[in-house]
Each structure stands twice: as C-alpha cells, then as structure tokens.
C-alpha atoms as a PDB file:
ATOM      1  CA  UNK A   1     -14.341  42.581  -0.406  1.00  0.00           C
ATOM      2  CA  UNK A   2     -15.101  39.918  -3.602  1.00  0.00           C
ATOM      3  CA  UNK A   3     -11.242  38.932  -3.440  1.00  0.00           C
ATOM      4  CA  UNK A   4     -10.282  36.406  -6.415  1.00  0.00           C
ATOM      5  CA  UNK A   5      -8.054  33.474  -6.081  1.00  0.00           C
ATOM      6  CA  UNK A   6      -4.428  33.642  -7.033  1.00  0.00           C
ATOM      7  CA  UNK A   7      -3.475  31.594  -9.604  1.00  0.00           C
ATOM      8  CA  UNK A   8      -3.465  27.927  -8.865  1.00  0.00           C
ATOM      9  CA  UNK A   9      -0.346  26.328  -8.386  1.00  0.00           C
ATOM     10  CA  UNK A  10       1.314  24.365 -11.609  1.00  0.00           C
ATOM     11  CA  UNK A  11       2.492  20.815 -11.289  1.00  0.00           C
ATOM     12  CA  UNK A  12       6.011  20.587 -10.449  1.00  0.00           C
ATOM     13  CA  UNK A  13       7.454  16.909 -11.171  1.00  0.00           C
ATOM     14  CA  UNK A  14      10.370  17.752  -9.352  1.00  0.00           C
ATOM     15  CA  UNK A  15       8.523  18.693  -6.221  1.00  0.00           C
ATOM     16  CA  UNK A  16       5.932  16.143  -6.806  1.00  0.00           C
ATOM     17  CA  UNK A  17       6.351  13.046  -4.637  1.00  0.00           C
ATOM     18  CA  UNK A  18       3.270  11.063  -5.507  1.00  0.00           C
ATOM     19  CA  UNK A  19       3.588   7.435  -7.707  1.00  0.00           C
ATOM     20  CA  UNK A  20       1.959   7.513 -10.843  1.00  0.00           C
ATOM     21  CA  UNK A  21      -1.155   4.682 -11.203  1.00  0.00           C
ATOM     22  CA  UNK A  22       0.478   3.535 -13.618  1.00  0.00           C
ATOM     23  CA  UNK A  23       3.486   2.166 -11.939  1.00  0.00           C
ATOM     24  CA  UNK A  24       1.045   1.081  -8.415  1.00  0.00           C
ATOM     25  CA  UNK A  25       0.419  -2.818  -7.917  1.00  0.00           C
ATOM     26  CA  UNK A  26      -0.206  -4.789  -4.754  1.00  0.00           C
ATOM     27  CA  UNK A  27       2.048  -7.175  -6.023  1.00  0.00           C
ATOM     28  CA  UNK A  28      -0.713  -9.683  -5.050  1.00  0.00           C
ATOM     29  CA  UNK A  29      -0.090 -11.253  -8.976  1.00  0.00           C
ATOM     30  CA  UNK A  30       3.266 -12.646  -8.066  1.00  0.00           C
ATOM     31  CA  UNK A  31       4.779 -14.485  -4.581  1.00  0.00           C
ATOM     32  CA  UNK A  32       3.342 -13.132  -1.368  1.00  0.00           C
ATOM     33  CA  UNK A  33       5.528 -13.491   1.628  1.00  0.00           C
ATOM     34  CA  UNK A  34       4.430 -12.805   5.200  1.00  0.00           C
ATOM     35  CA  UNK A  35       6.439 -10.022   5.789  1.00  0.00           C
ATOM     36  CA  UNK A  36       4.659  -8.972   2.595  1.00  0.00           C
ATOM     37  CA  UNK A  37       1.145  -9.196   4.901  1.00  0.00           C
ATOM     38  CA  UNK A  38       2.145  -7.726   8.006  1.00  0.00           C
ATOM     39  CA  UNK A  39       3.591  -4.923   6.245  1.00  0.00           C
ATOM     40  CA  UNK A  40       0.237  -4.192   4.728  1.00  0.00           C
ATOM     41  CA  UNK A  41      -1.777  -4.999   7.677  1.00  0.00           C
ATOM     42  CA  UNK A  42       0.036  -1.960   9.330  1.00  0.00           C
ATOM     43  CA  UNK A  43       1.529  -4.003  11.980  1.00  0.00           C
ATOM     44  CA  UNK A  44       5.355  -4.689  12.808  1.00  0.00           C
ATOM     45  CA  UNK A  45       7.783  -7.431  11.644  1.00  0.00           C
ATOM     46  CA  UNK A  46       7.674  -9.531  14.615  1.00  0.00           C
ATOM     47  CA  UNK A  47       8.264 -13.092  15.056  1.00  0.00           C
ATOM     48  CA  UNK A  48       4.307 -12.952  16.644  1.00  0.00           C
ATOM     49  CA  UNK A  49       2.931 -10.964  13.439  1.00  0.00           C
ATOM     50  CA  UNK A  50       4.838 -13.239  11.522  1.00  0.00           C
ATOM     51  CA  UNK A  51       2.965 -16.211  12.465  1.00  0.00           C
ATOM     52  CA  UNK A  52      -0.333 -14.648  12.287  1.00  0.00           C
ATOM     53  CA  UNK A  53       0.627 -13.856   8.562  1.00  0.00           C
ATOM     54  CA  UNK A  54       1.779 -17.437   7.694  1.00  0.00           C
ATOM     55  CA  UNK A  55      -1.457 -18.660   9.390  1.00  0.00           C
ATOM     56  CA  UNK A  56      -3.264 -16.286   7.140  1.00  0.00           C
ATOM     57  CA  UNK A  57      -1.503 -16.982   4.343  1.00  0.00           C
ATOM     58  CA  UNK A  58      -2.491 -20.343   4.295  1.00  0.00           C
ATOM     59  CA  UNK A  59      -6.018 -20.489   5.197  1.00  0.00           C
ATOM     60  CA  UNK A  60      -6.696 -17.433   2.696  1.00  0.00           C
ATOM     61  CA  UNK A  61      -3.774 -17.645   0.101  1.00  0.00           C
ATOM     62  CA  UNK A  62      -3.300 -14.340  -1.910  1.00  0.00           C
ATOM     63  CA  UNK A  63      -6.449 -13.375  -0.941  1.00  0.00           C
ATOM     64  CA  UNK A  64      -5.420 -12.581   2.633  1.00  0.00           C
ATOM     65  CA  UNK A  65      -3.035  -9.446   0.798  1.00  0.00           C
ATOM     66  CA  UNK A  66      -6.360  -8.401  -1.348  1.00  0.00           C
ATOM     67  CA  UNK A  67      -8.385  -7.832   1.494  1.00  0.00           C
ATOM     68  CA  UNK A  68      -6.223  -5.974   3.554  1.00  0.00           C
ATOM     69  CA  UNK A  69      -5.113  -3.187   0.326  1.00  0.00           C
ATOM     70  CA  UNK A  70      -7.893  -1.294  -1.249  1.00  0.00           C
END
C-alpha cells in the first residue's frame, strides 16, 4: 500500500529539446521588423497584420515587441 516513487528520470541532453536561458533574447536590443511583431503577437504574416505592426512600430518603437514577450 505505501508504494515509493521510482527513481526520477536523469537529464538527457540528447533528448532534451528546451533552449538554455542563457542563449534566450527577444532580440528587442537590435532592429525590430514587423514581421518580427506579428510573429510575437501570435498572429499570421499577412499584408493586414503587417500594417498593424508597422503602425505599432511607430507609435510604440521597440517597446511595441517588449510588451507583447514576457
């Protein structure tokens, strides 16, 4: 009835798909493009989300890409 766990499961790089922190960014620190916001809003590459991006992009700047990425 008291059952113990099994042994827990060692990491495996090779199996491991995650990034590292150390090699995340939001690339927000260089060129932002609008493709670049859409992307990260979720949305699709269309020519519509494109414009709402470019719009955004230049009322907010980089900003616009900081508040959209956690």
């Amino acid at each position: 009835m008291n059952e113990r766990p099994g042994p827990t499961p060692q990491h495996d790089p090779t199996t491991d798909l995650t990034t590292p922190d150390a090699v995340t960014h939001t690339g927000s620190d260089g060129e932002v493009s609008a493709e670049d916001l859409v992307l990260a809003a979720g949305r699709d590459v269309t020519p519509a989300n494109l414009a709402w991006a470019e719009h955004k992009l230049a009322t907010e700047g980089r900003a616009a890409l900081d508040k959209l990425l956690p």
